[in-house]
C-alpha atoms as a PDB file:
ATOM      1  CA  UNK A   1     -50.173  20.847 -73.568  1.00  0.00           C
ATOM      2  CA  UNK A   2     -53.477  22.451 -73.731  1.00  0.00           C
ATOM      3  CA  UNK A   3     -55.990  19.941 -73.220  1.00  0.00           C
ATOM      4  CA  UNK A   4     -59.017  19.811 -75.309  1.00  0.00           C
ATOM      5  CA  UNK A   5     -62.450  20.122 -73.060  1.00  0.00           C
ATOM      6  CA  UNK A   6     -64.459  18.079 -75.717  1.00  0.00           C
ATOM      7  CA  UNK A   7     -62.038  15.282 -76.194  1.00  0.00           C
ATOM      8  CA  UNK A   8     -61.906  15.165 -72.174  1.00  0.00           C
ATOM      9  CA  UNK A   9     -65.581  15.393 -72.032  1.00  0.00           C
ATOM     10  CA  UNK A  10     -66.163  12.369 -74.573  1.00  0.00           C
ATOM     11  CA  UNK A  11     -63.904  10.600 -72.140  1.00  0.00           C
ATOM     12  CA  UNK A  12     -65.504  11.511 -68.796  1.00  0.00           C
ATOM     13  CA  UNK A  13     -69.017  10.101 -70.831  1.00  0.00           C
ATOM     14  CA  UNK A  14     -67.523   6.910 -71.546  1.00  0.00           C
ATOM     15  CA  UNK A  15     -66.145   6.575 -67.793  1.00  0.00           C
ATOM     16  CA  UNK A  16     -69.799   7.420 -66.121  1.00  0.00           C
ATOM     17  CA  UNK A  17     -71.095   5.209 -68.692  1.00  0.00           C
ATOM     18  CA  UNK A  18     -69.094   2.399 -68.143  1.00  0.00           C
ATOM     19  CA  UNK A  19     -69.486   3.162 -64.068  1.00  0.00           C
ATOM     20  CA  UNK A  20     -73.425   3.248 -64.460  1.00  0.00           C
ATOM     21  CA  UNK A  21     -73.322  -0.388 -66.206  1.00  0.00           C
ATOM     22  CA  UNK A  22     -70.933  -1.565 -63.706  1.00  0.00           C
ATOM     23  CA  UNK A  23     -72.963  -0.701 -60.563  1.00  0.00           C
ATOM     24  CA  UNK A  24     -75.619  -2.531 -62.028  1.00  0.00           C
ATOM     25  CA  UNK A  25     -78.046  -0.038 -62.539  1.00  0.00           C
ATOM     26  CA  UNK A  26     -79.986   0.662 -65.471  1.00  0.00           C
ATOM     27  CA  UNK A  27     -80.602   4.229 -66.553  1.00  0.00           C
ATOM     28  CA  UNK A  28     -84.047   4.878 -65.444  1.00  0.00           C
ATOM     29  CA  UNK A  29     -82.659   3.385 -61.953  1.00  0.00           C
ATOM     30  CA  UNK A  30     -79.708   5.516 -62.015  1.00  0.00           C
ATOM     31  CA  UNK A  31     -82.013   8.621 -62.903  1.00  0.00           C
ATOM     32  CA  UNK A  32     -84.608   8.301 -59.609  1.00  0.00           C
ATOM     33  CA  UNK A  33     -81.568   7.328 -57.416  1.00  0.00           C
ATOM     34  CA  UNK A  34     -79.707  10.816 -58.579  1.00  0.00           C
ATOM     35  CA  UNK A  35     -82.874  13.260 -58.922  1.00  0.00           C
ATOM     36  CA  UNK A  36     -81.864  13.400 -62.203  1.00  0.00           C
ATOM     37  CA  UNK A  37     -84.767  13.229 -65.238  1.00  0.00           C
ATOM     38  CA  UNK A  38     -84.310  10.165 -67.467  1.00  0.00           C
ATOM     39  CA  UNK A  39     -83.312  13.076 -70.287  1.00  0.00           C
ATOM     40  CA  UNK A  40     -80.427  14.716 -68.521  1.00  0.00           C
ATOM     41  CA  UNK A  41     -78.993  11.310 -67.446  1.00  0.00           C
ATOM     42  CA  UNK A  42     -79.164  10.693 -71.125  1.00  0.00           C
ATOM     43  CA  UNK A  43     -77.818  14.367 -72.297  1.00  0.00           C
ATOM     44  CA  UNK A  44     -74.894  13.480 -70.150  1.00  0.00           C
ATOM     45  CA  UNK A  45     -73.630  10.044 -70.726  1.00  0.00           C
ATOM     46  CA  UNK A  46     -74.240  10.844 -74.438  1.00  0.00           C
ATOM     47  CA  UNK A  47     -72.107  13.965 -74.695  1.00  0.00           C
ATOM     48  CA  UNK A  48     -75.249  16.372 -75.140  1.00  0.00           C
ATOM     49  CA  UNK A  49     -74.414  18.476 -72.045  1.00  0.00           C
ATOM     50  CA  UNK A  50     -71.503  19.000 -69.555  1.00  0.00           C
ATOM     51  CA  UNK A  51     -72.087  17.473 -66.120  1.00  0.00           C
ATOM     52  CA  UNK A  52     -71.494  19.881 -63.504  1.00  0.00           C
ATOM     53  CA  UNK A  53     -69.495  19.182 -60.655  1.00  0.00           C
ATOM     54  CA  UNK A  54     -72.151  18.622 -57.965  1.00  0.00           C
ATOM     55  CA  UNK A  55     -73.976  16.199 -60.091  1.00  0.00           C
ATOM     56  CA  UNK A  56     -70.337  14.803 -61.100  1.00  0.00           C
ATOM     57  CA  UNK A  57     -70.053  14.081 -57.231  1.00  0.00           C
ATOM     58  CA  UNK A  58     -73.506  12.611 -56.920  1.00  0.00           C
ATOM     59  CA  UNK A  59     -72.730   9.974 -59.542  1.00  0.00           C
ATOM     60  CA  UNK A  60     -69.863   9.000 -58.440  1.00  0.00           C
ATOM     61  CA  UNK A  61     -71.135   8.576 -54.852  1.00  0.00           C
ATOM     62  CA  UNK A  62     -73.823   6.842 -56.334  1.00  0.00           C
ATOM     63  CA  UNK A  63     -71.713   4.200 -58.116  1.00  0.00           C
ATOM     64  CA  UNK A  64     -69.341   3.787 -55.530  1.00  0.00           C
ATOM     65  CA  UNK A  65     -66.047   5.181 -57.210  1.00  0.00           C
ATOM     66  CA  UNK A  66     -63.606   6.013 -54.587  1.00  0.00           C
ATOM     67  CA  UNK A  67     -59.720   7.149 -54.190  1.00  0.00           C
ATOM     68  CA  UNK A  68     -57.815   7.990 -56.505  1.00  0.00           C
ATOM     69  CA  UNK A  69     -60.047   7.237 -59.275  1.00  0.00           C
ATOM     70  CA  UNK A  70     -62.885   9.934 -58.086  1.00  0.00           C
ATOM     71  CA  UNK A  71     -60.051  12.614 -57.999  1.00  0.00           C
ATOM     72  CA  UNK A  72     -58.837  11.444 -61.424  1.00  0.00           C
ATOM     73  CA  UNK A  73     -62.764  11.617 -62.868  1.00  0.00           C
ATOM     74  CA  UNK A  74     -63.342  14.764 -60.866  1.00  0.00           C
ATOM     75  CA  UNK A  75     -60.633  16.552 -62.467  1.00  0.00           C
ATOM     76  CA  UNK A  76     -61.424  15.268 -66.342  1.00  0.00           C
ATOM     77  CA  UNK A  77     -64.830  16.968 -64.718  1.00  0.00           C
ATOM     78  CA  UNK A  78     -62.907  20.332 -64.530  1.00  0.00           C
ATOM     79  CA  UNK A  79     -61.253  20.168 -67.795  1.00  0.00           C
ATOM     80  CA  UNK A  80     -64.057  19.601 -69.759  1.00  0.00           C
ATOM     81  CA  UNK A  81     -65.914  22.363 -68.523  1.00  0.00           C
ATOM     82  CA  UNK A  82     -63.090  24.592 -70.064  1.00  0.00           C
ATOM     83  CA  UNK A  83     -63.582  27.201 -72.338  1.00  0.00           C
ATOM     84  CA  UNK A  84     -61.424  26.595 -75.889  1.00  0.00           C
ATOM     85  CA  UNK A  85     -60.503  29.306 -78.269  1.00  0.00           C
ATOM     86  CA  UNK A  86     -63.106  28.274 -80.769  1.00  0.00           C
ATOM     87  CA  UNK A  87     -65.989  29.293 -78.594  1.00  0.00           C
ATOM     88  CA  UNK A  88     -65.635  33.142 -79.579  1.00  0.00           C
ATOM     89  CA  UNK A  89     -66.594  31.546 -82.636  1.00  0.00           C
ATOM     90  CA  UNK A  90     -69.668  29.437 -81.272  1.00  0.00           C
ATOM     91  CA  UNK A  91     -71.752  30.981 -84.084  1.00  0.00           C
ATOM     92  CA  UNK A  92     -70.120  29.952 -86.986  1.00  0.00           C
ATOM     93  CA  UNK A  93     -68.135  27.015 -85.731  1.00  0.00           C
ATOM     94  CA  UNK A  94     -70.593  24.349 -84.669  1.00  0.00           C
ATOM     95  CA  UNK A  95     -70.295  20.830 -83.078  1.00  0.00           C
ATOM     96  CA  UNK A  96     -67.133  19.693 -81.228  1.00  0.00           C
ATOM     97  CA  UNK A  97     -65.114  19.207 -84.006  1.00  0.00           C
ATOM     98  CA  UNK A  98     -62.607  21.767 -83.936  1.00  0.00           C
ATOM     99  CA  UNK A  99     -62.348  20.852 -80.000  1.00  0.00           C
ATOM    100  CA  UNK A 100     -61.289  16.997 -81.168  1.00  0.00           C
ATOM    101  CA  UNK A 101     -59.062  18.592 -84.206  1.00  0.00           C
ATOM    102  CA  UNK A 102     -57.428  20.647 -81.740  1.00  0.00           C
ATOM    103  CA  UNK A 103     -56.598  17.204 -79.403  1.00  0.00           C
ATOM    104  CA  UNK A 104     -56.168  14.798 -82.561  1.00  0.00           C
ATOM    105  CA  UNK A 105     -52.775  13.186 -83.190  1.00  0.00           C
ATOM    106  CA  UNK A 106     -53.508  12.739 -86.549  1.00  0.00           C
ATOM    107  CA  UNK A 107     -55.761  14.057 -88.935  1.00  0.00           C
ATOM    108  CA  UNK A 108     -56.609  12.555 -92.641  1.00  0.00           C
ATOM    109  CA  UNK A 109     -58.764  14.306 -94.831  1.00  0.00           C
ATOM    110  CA  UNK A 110     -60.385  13.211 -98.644  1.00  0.00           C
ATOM    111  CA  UNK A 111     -61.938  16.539 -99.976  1.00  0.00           C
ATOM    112  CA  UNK A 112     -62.929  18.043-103.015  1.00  0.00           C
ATOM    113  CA  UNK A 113     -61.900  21.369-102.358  1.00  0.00           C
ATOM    114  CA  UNK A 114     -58.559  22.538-100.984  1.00  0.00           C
ATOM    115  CA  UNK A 115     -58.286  21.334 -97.259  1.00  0.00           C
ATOM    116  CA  UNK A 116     -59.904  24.304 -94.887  1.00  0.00           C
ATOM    117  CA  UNK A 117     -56.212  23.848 -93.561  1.00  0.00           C
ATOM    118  CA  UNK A 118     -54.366  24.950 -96.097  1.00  0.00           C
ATOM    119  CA  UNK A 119     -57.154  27.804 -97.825  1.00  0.00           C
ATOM    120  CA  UNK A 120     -55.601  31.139 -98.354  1.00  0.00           C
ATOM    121  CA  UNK A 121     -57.728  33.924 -96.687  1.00  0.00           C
ATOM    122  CA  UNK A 122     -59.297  34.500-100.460  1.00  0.00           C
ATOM    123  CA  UNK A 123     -59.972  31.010-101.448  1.00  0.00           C
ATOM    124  CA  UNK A 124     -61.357  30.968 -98.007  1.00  0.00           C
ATOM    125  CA  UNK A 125     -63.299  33.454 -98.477  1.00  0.00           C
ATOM    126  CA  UNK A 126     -64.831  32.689-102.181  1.00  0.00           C
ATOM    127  CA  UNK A 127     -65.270  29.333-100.899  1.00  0.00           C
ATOM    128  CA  UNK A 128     -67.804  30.366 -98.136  1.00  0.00           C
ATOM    129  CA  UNK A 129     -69.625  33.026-100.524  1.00  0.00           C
ATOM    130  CA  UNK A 130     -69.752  30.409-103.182  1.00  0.00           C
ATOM    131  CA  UNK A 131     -71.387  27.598-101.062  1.00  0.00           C
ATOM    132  CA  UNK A 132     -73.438  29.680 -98.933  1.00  0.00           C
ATOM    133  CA  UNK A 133     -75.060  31.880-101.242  1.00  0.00           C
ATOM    134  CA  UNK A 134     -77.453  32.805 -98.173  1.00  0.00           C
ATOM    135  CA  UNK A 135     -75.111  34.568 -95.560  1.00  0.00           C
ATOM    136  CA  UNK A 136     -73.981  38.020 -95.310  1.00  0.00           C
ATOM    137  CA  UNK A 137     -71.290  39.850 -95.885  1.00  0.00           C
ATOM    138  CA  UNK A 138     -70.734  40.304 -92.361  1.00  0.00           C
ATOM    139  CA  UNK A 139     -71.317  36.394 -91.734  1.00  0.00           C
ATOM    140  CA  UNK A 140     -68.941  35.535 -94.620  1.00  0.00           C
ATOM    141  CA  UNK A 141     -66.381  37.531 -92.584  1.00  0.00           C
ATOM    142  CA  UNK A 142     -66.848  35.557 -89.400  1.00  0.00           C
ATOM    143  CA  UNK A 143     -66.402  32.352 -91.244  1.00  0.00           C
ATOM    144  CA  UNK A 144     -63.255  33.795 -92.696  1.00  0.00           C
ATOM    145  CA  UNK A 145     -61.956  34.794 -89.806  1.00  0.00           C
ATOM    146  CA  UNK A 146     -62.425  31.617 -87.509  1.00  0.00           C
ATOM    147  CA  UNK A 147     -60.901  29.819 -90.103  1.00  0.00           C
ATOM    148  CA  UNK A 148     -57.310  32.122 -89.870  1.00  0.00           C
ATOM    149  CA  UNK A 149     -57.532  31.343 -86.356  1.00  0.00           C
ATOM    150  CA  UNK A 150     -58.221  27.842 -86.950  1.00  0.00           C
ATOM    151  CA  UNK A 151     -54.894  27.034 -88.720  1.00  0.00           C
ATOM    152  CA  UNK A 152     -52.856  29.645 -86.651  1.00  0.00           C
ATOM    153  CA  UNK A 153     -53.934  27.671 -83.730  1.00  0.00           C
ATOM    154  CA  UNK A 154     -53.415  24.178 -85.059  1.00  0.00           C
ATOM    155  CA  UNK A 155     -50.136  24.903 -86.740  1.00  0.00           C
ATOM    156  CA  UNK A 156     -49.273  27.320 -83.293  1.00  0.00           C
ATOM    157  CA  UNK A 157     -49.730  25.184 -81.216  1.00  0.00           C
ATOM    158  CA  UNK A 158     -45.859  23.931 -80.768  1.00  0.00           C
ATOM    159  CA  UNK A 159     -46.933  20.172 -81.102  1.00  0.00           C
ATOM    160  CA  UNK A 160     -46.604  18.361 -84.866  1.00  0.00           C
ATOM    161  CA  UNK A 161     -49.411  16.791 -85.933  1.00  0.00           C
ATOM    162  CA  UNK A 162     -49.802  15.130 -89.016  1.00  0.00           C
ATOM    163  CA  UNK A 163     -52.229  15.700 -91.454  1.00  0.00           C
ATOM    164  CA  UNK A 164     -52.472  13.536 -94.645  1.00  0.00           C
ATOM    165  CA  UNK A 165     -54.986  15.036 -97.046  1.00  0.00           C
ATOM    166  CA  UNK A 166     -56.265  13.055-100.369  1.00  0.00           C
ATOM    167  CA  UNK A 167     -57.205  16.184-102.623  1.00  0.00           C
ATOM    168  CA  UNK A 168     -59.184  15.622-105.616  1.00  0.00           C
ATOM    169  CA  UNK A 169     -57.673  16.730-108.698  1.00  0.00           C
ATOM    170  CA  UNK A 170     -60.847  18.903-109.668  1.00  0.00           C
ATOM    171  CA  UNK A 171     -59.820  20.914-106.677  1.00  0.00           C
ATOM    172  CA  UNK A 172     -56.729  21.967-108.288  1.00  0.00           C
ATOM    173  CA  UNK A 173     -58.378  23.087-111.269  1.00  0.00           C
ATOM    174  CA  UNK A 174     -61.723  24.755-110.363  1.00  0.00           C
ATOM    175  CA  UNK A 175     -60.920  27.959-110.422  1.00  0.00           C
ATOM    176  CA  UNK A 176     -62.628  29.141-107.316  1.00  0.00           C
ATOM    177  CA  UNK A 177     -62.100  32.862-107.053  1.00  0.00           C
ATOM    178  CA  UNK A 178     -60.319  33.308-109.973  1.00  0.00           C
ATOM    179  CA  UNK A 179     -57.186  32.564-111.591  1.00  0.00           C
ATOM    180  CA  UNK A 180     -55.293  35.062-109.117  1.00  0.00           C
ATOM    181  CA  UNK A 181     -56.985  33.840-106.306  1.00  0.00           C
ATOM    182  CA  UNK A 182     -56.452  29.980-107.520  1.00  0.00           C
ATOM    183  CA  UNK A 183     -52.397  30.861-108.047  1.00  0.00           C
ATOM    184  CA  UNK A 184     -52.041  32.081-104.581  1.00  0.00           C
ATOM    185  CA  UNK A 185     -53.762  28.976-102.883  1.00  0.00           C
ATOM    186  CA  UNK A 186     -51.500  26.635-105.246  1.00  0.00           C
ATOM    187  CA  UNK A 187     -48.630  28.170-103.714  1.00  0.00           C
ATOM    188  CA  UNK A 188     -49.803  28.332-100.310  1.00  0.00           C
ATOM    189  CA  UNK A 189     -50.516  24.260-100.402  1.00  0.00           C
ATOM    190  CA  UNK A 190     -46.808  23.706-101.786  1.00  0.00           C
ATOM    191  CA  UNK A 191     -45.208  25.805 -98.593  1.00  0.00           C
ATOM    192  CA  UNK A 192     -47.896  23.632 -96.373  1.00  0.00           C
ATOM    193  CA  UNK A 193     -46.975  20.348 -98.166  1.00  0.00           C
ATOM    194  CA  UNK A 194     -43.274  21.056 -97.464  1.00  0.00           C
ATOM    195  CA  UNK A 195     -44.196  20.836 -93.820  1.00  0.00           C
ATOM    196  CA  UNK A 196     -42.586  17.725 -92.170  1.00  0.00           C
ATOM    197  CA  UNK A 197     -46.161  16.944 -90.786  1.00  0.00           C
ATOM    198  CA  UNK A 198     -47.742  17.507 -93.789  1.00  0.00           C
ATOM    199  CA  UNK A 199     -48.737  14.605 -96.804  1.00  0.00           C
ATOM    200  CA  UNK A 200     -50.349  15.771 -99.362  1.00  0.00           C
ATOM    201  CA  UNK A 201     -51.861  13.377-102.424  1.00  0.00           C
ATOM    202  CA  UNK A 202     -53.662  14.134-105.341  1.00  0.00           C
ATOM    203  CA  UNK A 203     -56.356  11.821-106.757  1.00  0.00           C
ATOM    204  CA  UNK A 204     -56.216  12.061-110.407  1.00  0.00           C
ATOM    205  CA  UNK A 205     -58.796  12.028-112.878  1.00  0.00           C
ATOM    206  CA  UNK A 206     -57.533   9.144-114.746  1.00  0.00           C
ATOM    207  CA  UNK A 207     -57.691   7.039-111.554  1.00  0.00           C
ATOM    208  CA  UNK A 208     -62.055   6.341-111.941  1.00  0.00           C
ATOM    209  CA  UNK A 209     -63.870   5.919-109.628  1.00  0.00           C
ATOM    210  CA  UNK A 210     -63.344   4.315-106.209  1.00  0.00           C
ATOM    211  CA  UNK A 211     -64.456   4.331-102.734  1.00  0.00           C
ATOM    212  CA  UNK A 212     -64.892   7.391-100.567  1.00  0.00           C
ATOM    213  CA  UNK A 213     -65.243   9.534-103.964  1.00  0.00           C
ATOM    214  CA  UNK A 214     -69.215  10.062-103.250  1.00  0.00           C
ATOM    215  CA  UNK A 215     -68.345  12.686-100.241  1.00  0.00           C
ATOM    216  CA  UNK A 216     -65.687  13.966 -98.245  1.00  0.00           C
ATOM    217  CA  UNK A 217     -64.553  13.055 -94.890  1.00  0.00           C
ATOM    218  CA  UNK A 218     -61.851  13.448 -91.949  1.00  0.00           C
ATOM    219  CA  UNK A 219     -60.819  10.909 -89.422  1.00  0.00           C
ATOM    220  CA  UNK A 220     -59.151  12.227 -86.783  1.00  0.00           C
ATOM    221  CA  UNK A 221     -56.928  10.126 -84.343  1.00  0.00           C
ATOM    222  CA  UNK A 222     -55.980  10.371 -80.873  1.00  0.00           C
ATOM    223  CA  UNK A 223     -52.767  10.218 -79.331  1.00  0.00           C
ATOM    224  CA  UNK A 224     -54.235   8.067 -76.193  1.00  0.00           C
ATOM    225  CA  UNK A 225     -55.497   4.158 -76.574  1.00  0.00           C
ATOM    226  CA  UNK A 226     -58.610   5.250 -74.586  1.00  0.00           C
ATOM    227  CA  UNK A 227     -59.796   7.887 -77.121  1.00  0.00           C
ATOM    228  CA  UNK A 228     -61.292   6.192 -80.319  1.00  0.00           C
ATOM    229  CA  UNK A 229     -60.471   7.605 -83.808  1.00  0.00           C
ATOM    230  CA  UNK A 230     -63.683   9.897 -85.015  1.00  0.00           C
ATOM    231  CA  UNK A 231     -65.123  10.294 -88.349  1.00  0.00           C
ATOM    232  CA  UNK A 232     -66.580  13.338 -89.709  1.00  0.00           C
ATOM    233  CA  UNK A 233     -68.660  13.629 -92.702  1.00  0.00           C
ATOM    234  CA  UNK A 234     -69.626  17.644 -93.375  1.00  0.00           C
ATOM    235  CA  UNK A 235     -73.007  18.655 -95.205  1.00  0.00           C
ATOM    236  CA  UNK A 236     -74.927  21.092 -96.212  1.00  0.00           C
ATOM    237  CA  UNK A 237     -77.319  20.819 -92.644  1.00  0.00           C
ATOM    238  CA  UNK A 238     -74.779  20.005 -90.530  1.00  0.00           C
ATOM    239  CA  UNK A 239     -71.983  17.562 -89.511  1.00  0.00           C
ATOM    240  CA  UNK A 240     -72.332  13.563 -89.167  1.00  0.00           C
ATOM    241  CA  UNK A 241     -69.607  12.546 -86.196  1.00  0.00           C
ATOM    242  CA  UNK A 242     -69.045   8.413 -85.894  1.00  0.00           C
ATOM    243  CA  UNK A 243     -67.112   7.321 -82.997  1.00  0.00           C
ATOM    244  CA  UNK A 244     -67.004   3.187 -83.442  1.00  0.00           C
ATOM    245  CA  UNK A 245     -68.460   0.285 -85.197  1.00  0.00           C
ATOM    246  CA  UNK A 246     -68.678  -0.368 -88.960  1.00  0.00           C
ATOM    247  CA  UNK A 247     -69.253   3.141 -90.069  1.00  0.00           C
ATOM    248  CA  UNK A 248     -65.951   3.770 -88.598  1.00  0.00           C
ATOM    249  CA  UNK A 249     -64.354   0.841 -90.430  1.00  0.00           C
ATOM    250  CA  UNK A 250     -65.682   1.493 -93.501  1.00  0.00           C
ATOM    251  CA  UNK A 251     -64.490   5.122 -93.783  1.00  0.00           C
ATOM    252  CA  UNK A 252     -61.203   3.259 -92.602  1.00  0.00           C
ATOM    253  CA  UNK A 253     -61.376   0.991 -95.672  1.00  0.00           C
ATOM    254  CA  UNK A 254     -62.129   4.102 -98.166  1.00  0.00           C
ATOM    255  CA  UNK A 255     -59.253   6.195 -96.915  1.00  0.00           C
ATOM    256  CA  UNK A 256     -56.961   2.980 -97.404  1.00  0.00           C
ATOM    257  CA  UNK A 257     -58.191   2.701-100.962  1.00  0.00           C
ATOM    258  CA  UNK A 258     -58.127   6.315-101.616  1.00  0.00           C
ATOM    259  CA  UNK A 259     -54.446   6.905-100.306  1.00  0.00           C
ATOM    260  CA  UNK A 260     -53.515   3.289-102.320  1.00  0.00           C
ATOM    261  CA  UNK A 261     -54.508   4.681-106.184  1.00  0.00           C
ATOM    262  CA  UNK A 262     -53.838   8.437-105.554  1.00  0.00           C
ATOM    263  CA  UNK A 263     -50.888   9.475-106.425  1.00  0.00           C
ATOM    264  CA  UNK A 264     -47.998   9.508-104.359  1.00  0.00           C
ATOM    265  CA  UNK A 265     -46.669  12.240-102.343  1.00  0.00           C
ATOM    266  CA  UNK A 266     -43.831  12.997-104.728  1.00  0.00           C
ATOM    267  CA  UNK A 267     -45.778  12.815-108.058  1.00  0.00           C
ATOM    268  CA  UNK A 268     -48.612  14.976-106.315  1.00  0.00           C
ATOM    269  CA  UNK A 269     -46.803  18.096-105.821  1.00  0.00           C
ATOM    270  CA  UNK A 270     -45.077  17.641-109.576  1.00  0.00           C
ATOM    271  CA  UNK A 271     -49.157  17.989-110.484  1.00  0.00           C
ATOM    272  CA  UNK A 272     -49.767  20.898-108.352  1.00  0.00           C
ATOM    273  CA  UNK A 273     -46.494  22.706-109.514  1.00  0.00           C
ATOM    274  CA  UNK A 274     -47.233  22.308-112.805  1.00  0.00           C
ATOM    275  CA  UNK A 275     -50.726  23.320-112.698  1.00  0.00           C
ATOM    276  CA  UNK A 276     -49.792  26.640-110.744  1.00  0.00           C
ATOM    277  CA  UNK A 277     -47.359  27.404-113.143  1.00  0.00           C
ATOM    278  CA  UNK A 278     -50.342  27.277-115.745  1.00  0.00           C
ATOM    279  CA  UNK A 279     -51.973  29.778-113.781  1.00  0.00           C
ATOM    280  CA  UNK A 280     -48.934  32.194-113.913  1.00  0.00           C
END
């Protein structure tokens, strides 16, 4: 399998971290000891900046890791200095988190809008002219684009991973693009729902109100113990990532509620077929 260099690199962090603390040195210690500034020691335990592998020897020296754990840390080192397929797309795909998407096990999404996913190239494509009023033409095609390859590589990939997405029923009904444009995406989320890996809920209007309902979010498991689940919370000025703690337990708790009074798989896509058959 094609590892993912940011999921390896949030590992590597944890381990130098973790190696630092065990040594017994603090980081402005740590820092004179390995040349380093107090800022870079901080870039790189923190995820901020990939530790090269000269400076990935250094610190290990320096906190007394030998065989085979160096080997094992020196070659997480190497893959997470990797190159993944989203970097073509640097300029339009931001932050790690199609690097941990592309390693997740599992991914669970509450949205508003159809799932990025599932989008048809034009509901794709109204969806990032409607919401970013300020790009271009040409940048509205980038976006477009990166998002094709987005699902071609995480539904290309040859592994099955499963993605449970909470839709909102307004995102059924707002007719983003147009009723041609709205029909199409209906019937491109009932092929993706009949996906074995795929669950697909609709929260209906009648449910009220309820937690998670003030903004949408992913949470995106890993497949290995040592890798803890991430939350991701998009806005306007960026994305907020939370790796542990209670803000991780309390997007836990909303996605529990949410999945408990949607509807259930089954009765969801009788709402979604009947709705696109509206649109005919």
């Amino acid at each position: 399998m094609d590892r993912s260099p940011i999921v390896r690199g949030r590992r590597l962090m944890r381990e130098l971290r973790r190696l630092r603390e065990s040594s017994g040195l603090d980081p402005d210690e740590a820092a004179e000891r390995l040349g380093f500034s107090r800022s870079k020691l901080y870039r790189i335990e923190n995820g901020r900046t990939r530790v090269g592998a000269d400076d990935l020897e250094d610190m290990l020296s320096l906190y007394g890791v030998g065989s085979p754990e160096r080997e094992s840390l020196m070659r997480l080192g190497r893959e997470s200095r990797r190159r993944g397929w989203w970097t073509r797309y640097r300029d339009v795909l931001p932050g790690p988190y199609v690097g941990l998407e592309a390693e997740a096990s599992s991914t669970q999404v509450w949205t508003c809008l159809i799932p990025g996913l599932f989008q048809t190239t034009a509901y794709a494509r109204a969806v990032i002219t409607a919401t970013g009023p300020w790009l271009s033409e040409s940048e509205v095609e980038r976006r477009v684009a990166a998002r094709a390859d987005r699902q071609e590589e995480f539904f290309g990939c040859g592994r099955r991973v499963r993605v449970h997405a909470v839709i909102d029923e307004s995102a059924l009904l707002r007719p983003i693009g147009g009723a041609v444009v709205m029909h199409e995406q209906l019937d491109a989320l009932l092929a993706s729902a009949s996906r074995p890996e795929v669950t697909i809920q609709v929260l209906a209007f009648s449910t009220g109100g309820c937690a998670g309902i003030d903004g949408d979010f992913v949470i995106l498991r890993f497949p290995e113990a040592e890798d803890p689940p991430v939350v991701y919370v998009e806005g306007m000025f960026g994305g907020l990532y939370l790796e542990a703690g209670e803000g991780v337990d309390r997007y836990a708790l909303a996605w529990a509620q949410l999945t408990s009074r949607a509807l259930s798989p089954e009765e969801s896509l009788v709402m979604i077929k009947n709705i696109a058959e509206d649109e005919r």
